[in-house]
Protein backbone atom coordinates (compact mmCIF):
# COMPACT_ATOMS: atom_id res chain seq x y z
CA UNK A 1 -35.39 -149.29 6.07
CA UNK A 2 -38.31 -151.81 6.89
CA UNK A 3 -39.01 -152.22 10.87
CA UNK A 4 -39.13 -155.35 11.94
CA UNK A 5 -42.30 -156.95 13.09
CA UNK A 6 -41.34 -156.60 16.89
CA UNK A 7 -40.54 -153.55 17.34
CA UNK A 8 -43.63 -152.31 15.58
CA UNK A 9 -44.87 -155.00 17.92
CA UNK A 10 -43.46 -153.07 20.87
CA UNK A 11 -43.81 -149.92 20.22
CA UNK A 12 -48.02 -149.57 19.73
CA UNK A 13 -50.04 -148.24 22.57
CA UNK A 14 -50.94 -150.87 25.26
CA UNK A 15 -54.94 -151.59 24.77
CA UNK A 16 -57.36 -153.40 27.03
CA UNK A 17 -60.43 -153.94 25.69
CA UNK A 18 -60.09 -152.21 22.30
CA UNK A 19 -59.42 -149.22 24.31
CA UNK A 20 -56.24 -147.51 24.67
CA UNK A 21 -55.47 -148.22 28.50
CA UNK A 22 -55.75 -144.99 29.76
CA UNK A 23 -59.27 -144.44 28.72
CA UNK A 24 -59.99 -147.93 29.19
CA UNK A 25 -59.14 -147.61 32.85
CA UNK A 26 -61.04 -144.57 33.27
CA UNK A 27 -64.00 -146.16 31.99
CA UNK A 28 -63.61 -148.63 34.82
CA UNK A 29 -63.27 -146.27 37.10
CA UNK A 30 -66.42 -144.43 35.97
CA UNK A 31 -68.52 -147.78 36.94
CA UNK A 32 -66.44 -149.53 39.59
CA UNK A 33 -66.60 -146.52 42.10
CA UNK A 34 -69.67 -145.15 42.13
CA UNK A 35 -70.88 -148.99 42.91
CA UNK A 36 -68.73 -149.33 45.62
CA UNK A 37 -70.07 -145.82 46.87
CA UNK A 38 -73.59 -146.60 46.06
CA UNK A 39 -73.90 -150.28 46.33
CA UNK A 40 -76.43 -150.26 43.44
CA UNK A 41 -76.55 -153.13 40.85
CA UNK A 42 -77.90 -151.35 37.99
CA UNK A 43 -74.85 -148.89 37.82
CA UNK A 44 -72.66 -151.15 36.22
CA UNK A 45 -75.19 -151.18 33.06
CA UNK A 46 -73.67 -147.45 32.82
CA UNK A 47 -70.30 -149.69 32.11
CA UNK A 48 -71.88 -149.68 28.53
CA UNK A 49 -72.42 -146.16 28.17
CA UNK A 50 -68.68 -145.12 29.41
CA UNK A 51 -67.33 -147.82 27.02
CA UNK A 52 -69.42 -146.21 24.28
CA UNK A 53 -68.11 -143.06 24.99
CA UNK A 54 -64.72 -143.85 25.10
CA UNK A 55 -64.87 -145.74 21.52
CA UNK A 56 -66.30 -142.04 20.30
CA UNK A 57 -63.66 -140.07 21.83
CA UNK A 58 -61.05 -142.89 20.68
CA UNK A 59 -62.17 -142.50 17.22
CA UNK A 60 -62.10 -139.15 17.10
CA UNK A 61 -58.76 -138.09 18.71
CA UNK A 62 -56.62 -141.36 20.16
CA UNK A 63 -53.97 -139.32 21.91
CA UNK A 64 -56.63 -136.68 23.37
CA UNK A 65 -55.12 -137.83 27.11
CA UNK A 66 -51.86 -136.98 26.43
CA UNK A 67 -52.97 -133.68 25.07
CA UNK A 68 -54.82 -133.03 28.37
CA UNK A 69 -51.50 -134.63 30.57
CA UNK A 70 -49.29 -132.41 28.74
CA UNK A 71 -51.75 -129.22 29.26
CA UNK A 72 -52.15 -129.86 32.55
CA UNK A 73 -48.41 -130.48 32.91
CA UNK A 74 -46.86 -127.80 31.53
CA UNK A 75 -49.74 -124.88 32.30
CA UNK A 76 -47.98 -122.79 34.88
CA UNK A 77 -49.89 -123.16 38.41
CA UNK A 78 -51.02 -119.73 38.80
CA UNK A 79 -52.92 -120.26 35.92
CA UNK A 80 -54.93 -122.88 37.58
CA UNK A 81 -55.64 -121.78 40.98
CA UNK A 82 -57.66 -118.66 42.32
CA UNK A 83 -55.02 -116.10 43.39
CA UNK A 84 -54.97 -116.34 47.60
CA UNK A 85 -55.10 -112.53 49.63
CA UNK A 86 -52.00 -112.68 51.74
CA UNK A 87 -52.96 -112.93 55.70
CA UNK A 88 -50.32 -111.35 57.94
CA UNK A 89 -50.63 -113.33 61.26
């Protein structure tokens, strides 16, 4: 059975700048606030190296941020934190 043009339509990944959006947004992220923190023109020239670097990682694994959500999501806690002494007050 042949899908029709709008659902494949619908169903791709949402992009923004030839990005998928999640790594599109952190990109943005990665240059909009450290130059609200630092004030300093010449950080958002590191826009280009964060868009760079998202392209590579795009091209080499699309779907590597759902890998990491679903690690982090299903990775039992006490896995992820040191363990804490018990204090008897």
């Amino acid at each position: 059975m042949k899908q029709s043009v709008v659902v494949v339509g619908l169903s791709r990944q949402a992009q923004f700048f030839g990005l998928p959006l999640p790594y599109a947004m952190a990109a943005m992220a990665l240059t909009i606030i450290p130059f609200f923190i630092l004030k300093a023109i010449p950080w958002l020239l590191t826009g280009i190296l964060w868009y760079g670097g998202a392209r590579v990682v795009t091209a080499i694994n699309p779907n590597a941020h759902q890998v990491f959500a679903t690690t982090a999501r299903l990775t039992p806690a006490a896995l992820l934190r040191r363990k804490k002494a018990r204090r008897y007050v």
